[in-house]
Protein backbone atom coordinates (compact mmCIF):
# COMPACT_ATOMS: atom_id res chain seq x y z
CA UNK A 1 0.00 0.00 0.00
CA UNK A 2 1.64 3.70 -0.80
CA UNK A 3 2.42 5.45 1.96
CA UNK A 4 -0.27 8.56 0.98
CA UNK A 5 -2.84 5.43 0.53
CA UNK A 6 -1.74 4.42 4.28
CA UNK A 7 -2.11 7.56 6.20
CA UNK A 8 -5.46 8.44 5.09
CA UNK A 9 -7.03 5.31 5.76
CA UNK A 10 -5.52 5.77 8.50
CA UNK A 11 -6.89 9.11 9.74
CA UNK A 12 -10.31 7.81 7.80
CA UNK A 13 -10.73 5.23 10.06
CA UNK A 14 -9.71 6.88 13.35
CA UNK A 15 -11.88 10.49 12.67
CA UNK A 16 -14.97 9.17 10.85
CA UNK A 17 -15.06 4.97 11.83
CA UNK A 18 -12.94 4.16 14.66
CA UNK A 19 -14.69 0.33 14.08
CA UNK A 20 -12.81 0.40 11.19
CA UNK A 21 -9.20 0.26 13.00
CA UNK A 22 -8.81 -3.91 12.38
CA UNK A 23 -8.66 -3.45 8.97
CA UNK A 24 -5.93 -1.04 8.55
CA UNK A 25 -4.26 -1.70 11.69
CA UNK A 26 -2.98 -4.55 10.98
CA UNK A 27 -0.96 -3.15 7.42
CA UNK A 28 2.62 -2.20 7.38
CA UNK A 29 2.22 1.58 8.16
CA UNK A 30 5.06 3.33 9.38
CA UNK A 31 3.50 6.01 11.24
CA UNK A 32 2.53 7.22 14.58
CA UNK A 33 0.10 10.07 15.56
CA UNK A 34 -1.37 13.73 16.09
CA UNK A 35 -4.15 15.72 17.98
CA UNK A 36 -7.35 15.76 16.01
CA UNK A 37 -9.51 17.12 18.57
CA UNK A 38 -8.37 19.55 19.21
CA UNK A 39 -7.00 19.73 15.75
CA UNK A 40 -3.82 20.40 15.37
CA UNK A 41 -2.62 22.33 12.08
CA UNK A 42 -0.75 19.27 10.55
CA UNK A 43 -4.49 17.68 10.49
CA UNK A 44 -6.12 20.70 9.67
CA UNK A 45 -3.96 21.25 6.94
CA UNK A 46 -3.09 17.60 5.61
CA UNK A 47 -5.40 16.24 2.32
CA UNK A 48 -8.00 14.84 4.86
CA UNK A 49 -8.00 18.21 6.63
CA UNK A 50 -11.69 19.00 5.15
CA UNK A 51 -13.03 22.78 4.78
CA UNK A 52 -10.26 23.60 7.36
CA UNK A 53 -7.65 22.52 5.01
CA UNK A 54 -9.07 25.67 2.32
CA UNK A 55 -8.50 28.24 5.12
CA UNK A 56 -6.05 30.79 4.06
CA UNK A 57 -3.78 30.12 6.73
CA UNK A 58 -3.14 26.62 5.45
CA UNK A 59 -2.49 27.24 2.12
CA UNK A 60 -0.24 29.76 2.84
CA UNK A 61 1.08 26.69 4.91
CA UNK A 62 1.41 24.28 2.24
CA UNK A 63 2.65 27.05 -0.27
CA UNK A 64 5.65 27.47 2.24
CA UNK A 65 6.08 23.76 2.66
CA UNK A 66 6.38 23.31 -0.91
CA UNK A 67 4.41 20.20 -0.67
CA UNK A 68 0.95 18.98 1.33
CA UNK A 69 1.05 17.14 4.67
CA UNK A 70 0.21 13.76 3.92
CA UNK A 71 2.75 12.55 6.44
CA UNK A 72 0.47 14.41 9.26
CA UNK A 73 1.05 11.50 11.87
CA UNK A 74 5.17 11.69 11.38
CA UNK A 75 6.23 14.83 13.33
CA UNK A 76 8.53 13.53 15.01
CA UNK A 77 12.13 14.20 16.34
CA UNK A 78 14.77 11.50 17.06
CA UNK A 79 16.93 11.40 20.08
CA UNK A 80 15.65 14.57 22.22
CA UNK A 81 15.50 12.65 25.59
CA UNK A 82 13.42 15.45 27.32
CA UNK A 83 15.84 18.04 26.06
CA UNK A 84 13.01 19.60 24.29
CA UNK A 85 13.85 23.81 24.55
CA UNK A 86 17.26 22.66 23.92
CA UNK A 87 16.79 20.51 20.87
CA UNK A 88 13.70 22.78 19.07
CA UNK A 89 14.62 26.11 18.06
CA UNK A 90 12.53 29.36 19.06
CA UNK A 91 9.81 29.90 16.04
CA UNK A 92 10.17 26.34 14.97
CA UNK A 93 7.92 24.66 17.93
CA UNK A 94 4.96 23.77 16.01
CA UNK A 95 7.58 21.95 12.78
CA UNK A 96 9.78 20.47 15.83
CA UNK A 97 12.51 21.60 13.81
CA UNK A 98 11.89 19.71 10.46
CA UNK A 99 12.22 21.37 6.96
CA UNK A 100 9.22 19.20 5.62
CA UNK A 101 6.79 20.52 8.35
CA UNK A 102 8.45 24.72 8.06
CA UNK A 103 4.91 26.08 6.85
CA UNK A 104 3.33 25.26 10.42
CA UNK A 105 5.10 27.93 12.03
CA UNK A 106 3.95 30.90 10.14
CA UNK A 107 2.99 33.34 12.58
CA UNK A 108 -0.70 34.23 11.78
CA UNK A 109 -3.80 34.24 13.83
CA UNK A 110 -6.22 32.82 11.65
CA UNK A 111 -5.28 29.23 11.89
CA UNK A 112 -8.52 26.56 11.99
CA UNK A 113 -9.06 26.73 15.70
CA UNK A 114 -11.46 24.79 18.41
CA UNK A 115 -13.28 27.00 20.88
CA UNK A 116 -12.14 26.34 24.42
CA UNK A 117 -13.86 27.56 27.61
CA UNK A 118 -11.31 28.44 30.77
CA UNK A 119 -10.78 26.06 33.92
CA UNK A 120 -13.35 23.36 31.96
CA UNK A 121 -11.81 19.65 31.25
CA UNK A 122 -10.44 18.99 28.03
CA UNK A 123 -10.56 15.83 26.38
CA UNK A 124 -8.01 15.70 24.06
CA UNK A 125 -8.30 12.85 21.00
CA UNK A 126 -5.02 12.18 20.11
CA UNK A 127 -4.88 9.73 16.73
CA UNK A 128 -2.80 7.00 17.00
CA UNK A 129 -1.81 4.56 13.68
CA UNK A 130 1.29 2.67 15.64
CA UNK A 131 0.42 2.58 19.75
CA UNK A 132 3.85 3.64 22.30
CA UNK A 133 4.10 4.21 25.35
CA UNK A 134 5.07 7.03 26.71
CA UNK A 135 4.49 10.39 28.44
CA UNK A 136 1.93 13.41 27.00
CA UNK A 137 3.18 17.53 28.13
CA UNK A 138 0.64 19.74 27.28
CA UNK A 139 1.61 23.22 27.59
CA UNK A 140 -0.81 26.62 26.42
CA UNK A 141 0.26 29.50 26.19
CA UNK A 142 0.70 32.51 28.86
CA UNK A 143 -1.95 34.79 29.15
CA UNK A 144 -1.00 38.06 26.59
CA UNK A 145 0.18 35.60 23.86
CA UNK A 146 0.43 37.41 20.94
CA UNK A 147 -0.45 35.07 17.89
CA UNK A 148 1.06 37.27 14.94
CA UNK A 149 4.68 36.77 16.44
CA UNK A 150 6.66 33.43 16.39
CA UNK A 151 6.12 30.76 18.47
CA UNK A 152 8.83 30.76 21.05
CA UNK A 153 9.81 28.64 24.22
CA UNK A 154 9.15 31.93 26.71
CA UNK A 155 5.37 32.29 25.39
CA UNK A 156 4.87 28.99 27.12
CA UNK A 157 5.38 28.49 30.68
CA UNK A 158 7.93 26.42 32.39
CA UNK A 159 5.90 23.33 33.14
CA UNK A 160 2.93 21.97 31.40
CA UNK A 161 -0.52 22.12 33.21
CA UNK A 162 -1.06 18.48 32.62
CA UNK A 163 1.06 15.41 32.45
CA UNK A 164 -0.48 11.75 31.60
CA UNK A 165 1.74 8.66 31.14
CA UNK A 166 0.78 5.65 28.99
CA UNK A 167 -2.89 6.45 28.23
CA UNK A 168 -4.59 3.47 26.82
CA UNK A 169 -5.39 3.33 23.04
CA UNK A 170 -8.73 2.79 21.64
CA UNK A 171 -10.52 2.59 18.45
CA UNK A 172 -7.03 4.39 17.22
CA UNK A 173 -6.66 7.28 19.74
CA UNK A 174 -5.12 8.18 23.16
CA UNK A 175 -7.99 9.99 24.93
CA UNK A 176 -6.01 12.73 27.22
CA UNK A 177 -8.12 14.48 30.04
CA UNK A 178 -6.81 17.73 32.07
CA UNK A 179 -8.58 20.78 33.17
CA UNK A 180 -7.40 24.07 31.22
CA UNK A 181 -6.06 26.84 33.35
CA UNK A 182 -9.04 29.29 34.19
CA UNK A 183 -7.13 32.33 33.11
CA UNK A 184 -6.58 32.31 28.96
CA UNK A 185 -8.79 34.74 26.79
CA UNK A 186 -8.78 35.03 23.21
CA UNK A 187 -6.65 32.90 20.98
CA UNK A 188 -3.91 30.80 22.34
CA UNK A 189 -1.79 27.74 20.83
CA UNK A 190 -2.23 24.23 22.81
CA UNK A 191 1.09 22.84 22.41
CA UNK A 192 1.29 18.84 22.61
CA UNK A 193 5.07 16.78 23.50
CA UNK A 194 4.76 13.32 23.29
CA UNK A 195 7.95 11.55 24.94
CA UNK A 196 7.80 8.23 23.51
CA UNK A 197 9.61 5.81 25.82
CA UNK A 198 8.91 2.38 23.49
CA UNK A 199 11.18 4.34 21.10
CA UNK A 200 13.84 7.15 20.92
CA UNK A 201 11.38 9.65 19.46
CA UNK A 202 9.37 12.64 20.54
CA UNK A 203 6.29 14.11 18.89
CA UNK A 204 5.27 17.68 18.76
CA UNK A 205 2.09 19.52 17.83
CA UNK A 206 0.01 22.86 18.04
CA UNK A 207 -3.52 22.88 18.21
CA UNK A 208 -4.69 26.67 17.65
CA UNK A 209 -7.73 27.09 20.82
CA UNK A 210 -9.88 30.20 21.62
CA UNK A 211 -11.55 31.33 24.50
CA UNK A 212 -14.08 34.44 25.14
CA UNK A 213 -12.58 37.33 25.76
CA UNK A 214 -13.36 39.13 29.06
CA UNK A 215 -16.38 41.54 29.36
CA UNK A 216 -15.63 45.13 30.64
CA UNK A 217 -18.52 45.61 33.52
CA UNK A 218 -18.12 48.39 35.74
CA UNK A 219 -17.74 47.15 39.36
CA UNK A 220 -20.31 48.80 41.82
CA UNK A 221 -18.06 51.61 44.12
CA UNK A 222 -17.55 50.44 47.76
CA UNK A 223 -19.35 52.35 50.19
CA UNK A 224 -17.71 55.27 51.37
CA UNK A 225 -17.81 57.27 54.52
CA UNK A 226 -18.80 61.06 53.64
CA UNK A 227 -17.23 63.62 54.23
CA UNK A 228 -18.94 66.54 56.10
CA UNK A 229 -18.60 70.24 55.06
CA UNK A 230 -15.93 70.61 57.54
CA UNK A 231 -13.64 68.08 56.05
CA UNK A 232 -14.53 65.55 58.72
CA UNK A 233 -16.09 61.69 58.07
CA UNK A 234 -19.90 62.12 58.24
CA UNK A 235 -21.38 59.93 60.58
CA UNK A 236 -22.83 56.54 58.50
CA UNK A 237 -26.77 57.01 58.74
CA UNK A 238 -28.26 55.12 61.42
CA UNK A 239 -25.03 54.66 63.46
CA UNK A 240 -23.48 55.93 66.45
CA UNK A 241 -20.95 58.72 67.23
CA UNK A 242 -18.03 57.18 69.10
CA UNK A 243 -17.71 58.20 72.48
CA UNK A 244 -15.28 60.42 74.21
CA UNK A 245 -12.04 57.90 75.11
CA UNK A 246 -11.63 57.60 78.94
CA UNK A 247 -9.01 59.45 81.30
CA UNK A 248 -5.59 58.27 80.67
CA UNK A 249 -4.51 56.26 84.07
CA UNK A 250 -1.68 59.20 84.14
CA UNK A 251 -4.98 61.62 84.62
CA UNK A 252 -6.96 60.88 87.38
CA UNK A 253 -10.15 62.56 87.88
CA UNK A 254 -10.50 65.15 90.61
CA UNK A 255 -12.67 64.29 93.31
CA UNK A 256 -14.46 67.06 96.06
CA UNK A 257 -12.13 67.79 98.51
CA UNK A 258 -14.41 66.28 101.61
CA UNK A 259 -13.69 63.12 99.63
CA UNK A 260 -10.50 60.97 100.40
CA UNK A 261 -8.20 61.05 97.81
CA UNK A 262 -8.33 57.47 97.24
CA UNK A 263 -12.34 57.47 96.61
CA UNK A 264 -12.93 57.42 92.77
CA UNK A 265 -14.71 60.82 91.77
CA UNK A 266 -18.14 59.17 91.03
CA UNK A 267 -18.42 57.21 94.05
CA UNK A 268 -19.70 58.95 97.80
CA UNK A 269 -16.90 58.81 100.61
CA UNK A 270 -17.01 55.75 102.05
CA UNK A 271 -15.22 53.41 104.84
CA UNK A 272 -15.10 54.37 108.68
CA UNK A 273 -14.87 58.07 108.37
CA UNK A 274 -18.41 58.44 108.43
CA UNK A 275 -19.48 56.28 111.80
CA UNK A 276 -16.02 58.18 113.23
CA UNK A 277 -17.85 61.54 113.06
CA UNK A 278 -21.13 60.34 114.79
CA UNK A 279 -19.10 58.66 117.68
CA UNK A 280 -17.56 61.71 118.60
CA UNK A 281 -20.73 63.88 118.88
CA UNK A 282 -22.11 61.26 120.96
CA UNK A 283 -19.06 61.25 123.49
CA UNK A 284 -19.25 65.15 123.43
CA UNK A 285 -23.16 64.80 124.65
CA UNK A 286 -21.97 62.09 127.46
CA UNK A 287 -19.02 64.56 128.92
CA UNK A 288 -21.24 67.56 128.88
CA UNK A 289 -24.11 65.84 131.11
CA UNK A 290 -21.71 64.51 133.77
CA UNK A 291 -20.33 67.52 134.47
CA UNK A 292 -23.64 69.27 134.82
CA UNK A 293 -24.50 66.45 137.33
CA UNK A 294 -21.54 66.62 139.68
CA UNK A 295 -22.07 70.48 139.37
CA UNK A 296 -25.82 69.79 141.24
CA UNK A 297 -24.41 67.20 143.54
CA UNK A 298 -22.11 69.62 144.80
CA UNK A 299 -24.24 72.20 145.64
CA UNK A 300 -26.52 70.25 147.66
């Protein structure tokens, strides 16, 4: 079977009738996969690509190529080991590198794209025609991407938002679930590693994604206290002025001067000074009558 024969049986049978995958599977292809959902430009733009393969952006695509991407599934670079910013130069992330993929990395921002919605799970279909294991990196872009500029390693952040290992593969596709960062708007480029570990190669993809753009709505102003004529905060209606603070413990009230000093102004005198006064009026009363008495005695 010719090779152009192969791979779109291949991506026949795993877009439109994944029960068709025994009857290709089992032929000599040599190749190995790609994100169809969401697509990612080789797919978009290879012979089986549909309406999305007339978009302007792909045959500007394929005019740079020189030639069409029938070998969608084969994007693939030998011997990277992980060493992926090291190994795929800046503007060359979504061709890995290759001279027969160069059209994918013209900087536009019409590519066919899938609408996205922020912090919802994605399910990505990724095709399959030869299963390996190995490790999926999906990385999107950082928020202020600017789609009409190259593709470099610094639009995409450090570590991928989702990692899955060794997926299983049925009816001819890896099935990849992650949740999508809840902070993306407008267009953005999902960017796909696969790590193979059954073999020495890595596979690399962009998928162009958009999500809504924000909505400007003016935020209600925060309550306020007013301000009086005077330049002072106006009380809040229906609340209370704040009372006076009390004496500082280094100003003690004054208290009257019959008062002890001791005796807190707003309290009477109190303790024995009271009974002591009444005692000694009584005593007074007692002396005076005596005397009066032994005055009388004597006079008899």
């Amino acid at each position: 079977m010719p090779r152009t024969t192969a791979h779109r049986a291949a991506l026949a049978a795993a877009l439109v009738t994944p029960l068709l995958l025994p009857l290709w599977a089992a032929g000599p292809a040599r190749a190995h996969g790609a994100p169809t959902d969401p697509v990612s430009r080789v797919v978009a733009c290879s012979p089986e690509g549909g309406d999305r393969a007339g978009s302007a952006a792909c045959r500007a695509a394929v005019a740079v190529n020189g030639a069409p991407f029938t070998a969608w599934d084969n994007l693939r670079v030998a011997n990277v080991g992980g060493r992926d910013r090291q190994v795929v130069p800046d503007g060359k992330l979504c061709s890995g590198g290759l001279p027969g993929y160069r059209g994918l990395d013209l900087a536009r921002a019409d590519w066919p794209a899938t609408r996205m919605t922020p912090g919802e799970t994605l399910t990505m279909r990724y095709v399959s025609t030869i299963p390996h294991t190995g490790t999926f990196r999906m990385y999107l872009t950082k928020p202020g991407y600017d789609p009409t500029g190259p593709l470099s390693w610094s639009d995409l952040p450090e570590k991928p938002f989702a990692e899955v290992t060794d997926p299983a593969l049925t009816d001819g596709a890896y099935r990849l679930e992650a949740t999508l960062p809840s902070d993306r708007t407008g267009r953005h480029v999902l960017y796909t590693v696969w790590q193979n570990s059954s073999t020495p190669d890595t596979y690399y993809s962009c998928s162009d994604v958009v999500f809504p753009e924000k909505k400007d709505a003016a935020l209600p102003e925060k309550e306020k206290p007013k301000k009086d004529p005077q330049g002072g905060e106006k009380e809040p209606q229906g609340g209370k002025k704040a009372s006076a603070p009390p004496a500082s413990p280094s100003e003690p009230a004054s208290a009257p001067a019959s008062a002890p000093a001791s005796a807190p102004a707003s309290e009477p005198a109190s303790g024995p000074s009271t009974p002591m006064v009444a005692g000694g009026a009584a005593a007074v009363l007692v002396l005076t009558g005596g005397a009066a008495l032994a005055a009388r005695l004597r006079r008899r």
